[in-house]
Protein backbone atom coordinates (compact mmCIF):
# COMPACT_ATOMS: atom_id res chain seq x y z
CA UNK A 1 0.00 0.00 0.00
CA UNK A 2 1.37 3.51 -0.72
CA UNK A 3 2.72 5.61 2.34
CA UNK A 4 0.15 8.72 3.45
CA UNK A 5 3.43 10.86 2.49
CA UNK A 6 4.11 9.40 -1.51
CA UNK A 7 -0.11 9.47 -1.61
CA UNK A 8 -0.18 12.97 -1.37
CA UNK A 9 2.76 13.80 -3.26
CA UNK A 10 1.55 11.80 -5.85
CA UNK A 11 -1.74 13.78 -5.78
CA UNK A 12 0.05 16.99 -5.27
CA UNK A 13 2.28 16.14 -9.09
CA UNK A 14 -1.18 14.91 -10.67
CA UNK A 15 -2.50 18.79 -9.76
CA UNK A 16 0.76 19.79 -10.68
CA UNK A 17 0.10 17.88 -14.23
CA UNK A 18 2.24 14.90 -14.20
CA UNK A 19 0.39 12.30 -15.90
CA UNK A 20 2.81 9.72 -14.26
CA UNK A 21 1.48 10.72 -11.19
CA UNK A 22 -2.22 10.53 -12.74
CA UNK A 23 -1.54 7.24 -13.65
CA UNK A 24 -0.26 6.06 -9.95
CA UNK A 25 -3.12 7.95 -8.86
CA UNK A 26 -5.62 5.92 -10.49
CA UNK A 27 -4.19 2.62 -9.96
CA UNK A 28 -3.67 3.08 -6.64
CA UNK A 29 -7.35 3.84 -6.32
CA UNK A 30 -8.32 0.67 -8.47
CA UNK A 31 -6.50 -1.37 -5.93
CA UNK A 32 -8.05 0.07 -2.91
CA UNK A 33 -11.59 -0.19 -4.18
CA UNK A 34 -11.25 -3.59 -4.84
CA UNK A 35 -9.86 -4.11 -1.41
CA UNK A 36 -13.13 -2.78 -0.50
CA UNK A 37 -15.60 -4.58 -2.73
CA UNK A 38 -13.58 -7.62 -1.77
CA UNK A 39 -14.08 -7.41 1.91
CA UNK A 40 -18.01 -6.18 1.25
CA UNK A 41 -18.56 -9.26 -0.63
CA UNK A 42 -16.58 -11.31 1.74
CA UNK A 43 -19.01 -9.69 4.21
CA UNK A 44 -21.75 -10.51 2.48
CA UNK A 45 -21.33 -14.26 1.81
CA UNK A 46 -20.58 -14.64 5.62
CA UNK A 47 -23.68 -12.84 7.01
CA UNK A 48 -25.81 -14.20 3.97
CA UNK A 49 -24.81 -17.46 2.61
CA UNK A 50 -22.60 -17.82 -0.74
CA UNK A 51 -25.81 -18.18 -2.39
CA UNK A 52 -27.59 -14.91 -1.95
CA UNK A 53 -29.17 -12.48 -4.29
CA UNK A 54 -26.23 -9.83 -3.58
CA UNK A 55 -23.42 -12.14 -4.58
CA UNK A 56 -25.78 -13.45 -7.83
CA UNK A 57 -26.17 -10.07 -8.83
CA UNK A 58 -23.89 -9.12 -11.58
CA UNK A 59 -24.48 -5.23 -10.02
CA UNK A 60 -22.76 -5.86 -7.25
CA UNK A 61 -19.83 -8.59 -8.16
CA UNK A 62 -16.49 -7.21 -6.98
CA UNK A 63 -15.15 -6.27 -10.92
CA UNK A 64 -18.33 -4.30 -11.54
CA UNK A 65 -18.37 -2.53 -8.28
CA UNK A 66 -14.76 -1.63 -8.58
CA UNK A 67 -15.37 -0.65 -12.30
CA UNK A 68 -18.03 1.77 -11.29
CA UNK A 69 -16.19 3.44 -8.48
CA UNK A 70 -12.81 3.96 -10.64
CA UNK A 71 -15.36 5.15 -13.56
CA UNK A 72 -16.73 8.01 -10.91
CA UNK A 73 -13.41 8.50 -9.75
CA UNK A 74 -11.69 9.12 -13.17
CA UNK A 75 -14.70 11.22 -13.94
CA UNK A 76 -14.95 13.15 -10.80
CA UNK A 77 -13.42 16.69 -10.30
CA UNK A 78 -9.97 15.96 -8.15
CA UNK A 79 -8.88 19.75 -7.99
CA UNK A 80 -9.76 19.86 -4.37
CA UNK A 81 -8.00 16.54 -3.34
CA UNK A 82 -4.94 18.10 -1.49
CA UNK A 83 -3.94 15.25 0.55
CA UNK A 84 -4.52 11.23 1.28
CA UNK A 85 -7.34 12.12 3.67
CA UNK A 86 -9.39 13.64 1.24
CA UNK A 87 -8.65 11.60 -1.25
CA UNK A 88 -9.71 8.48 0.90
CA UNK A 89 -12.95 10.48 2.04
CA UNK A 90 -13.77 11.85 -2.03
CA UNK A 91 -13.49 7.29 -2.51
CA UNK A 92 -15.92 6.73 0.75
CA UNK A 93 -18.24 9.68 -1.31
CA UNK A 94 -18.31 7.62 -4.57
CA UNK A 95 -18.41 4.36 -2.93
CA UNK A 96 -21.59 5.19 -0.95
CA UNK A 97 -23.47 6.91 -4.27
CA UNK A 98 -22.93 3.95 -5.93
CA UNK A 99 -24.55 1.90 -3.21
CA UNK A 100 -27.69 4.48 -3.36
CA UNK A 101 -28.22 4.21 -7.16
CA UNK A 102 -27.70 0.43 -7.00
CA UNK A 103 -30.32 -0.04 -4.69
CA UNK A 104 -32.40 2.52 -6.23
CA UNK A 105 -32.03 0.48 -9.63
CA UNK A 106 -33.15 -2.79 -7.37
CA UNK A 107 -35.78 -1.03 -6.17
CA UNK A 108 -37.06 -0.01 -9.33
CA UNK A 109 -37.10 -3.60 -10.50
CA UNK A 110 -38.87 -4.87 -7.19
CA UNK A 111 -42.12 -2.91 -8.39
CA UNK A 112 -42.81 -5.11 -10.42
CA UNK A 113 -43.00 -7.98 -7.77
CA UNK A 114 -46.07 -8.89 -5.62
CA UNK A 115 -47.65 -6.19 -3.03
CA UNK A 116 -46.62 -8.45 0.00
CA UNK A 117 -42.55 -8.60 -1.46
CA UNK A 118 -42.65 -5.10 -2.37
CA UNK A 119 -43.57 -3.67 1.24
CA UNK A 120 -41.11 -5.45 2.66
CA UNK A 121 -37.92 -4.32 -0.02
CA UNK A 122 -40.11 -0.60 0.26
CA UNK A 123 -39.21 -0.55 4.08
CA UNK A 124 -35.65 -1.78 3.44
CA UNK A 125 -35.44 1.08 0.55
CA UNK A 126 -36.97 3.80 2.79
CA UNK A 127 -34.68 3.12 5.91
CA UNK A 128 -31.68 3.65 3.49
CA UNK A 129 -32.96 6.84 2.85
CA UNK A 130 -33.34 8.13 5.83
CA UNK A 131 -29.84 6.55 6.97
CA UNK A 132 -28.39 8.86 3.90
CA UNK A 133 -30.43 11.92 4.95
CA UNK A 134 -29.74 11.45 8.73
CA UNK A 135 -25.28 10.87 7.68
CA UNK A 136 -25.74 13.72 5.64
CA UNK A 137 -27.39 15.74 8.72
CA UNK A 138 -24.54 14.23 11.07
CA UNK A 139 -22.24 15.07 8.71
CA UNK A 140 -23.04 19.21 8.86
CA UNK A 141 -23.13 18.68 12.90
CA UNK A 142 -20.06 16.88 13.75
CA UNK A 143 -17.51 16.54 10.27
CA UNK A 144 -14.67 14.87 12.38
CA UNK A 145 -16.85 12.07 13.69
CA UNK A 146 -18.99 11.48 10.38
CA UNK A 147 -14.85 11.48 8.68
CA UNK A 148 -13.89 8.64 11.02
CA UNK A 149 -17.48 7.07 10.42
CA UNK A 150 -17.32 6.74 6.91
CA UNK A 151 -13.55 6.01 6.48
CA UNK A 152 -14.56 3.00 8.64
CA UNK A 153 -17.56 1.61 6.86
CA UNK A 154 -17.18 3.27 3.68
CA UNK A 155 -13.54 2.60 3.38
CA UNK A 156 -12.91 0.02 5.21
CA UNK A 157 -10.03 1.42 6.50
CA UNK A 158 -8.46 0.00 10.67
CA UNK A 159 -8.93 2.48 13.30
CA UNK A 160 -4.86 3.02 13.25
CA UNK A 161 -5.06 4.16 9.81
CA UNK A 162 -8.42 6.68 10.29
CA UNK A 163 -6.34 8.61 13.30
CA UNK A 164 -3.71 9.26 10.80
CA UNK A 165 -5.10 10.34 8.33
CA UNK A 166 -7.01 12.48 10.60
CA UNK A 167 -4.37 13.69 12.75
CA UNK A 168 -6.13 12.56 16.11
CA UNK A 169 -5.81 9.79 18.39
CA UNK A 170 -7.10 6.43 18.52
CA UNK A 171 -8.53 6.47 21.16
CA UNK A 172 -10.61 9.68 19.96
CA UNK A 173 -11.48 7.71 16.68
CA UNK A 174 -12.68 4.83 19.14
CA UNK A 175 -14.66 7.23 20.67
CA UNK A 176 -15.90 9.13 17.69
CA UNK A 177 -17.53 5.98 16.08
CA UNK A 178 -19.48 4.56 19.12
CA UNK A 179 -20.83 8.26 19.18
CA UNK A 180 -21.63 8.41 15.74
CA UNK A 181 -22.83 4.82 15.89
CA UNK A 182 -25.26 5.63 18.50
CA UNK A 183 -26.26 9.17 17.50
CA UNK A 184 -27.07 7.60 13.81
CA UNK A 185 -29.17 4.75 15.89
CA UNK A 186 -31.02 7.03 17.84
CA UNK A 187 -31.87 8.62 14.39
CA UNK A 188 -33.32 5.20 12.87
CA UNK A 189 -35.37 4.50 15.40
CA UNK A 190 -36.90 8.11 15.74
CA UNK A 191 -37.73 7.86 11.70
């Protein structure tokens, strides 16, 4: 894995316009998003069985999800990316839209099941909604927490690796995702 240092120089050359350093950039990113979509699938199997309708669907196979991100990434505007941090939390952004318009494109294709099958995925739909409404709100309340929140589940990344990058403790990441785990709780069950 690249060192936060040679990350954010390699960012800082790619502003600079290196195309090296674009290149290093990107691949870089590739690797970590399939790191990701790796361990989400591995996730997935565990909790769910190897045969369940998230590892069938081609949507969400690990090539196609990393595809997609890397696609948004390549696509998105990087002129604010200054460091590894950002860069990291710009992935986590990209990562988590693509899990919205995936299940929005699921959703759209459960309408045309039963009533009985549809309430059920409705509920499931709506409750993601109002978990991306409430991070957003969290987000605009308490940045530094909702940072270490979504570098963990977005990312992936160890609790080590989220205090560096966001020049705090550990112990005050520990502390900053039980809080945001239980202030995003409180929120579900309010909604």
């Amino acid at each position: 894995m690249t060192t936060k240092h040679s990350l954010t120089e390699i960012i800082q050359l790619w502003q600079a316009g290196d195309k090296q350093a674009e290149n290093k950039l990107y691949q870089f990113a590739y690797l970590q998003l399939r790191k990701i979509a790796q361990q989400e699938r591995a996730r997935s199997a565990e909790k769910y069985g190897d045969e369940n309708q998230v590892l069938a669907d081609s949507v969400n196979s690990t090539t196609a999800l990393i595809h997609e991100a890397y696609l948004k990434m390549s696509t998105a505007d990087l002129s604010d990316v200054q460091s590894q941090r950002e860069f990291y939390l710009m992935a986590a952004k990209i990562m988590r839209q693509i899990l919205i318009d995936n299940s929005r494109a699921h959703q759209a294709q459960k309408r045309q099941q039963q009533a009985e099958e549809q309430d059920c995925q409705q509920h499931k739909f709506e409750q993601l909604f109002i978990l991306d409404r409430a991070l957003d709100s969290f987000s605009v309340r308490y940045p530094r927490q909702s940072n270490a929140l979504k570098l963990k589940y977005l990312m992936g990344l160890k609790n080590q690796e989220i205090s560096q990058l966001l020049e705090c403790s550990n112990s005050l990441i520990e502390k900053d995702l039980k809080f945001s785990r239980s202030w995003l709780q409180a929120r579900m069950t309010l909604s």
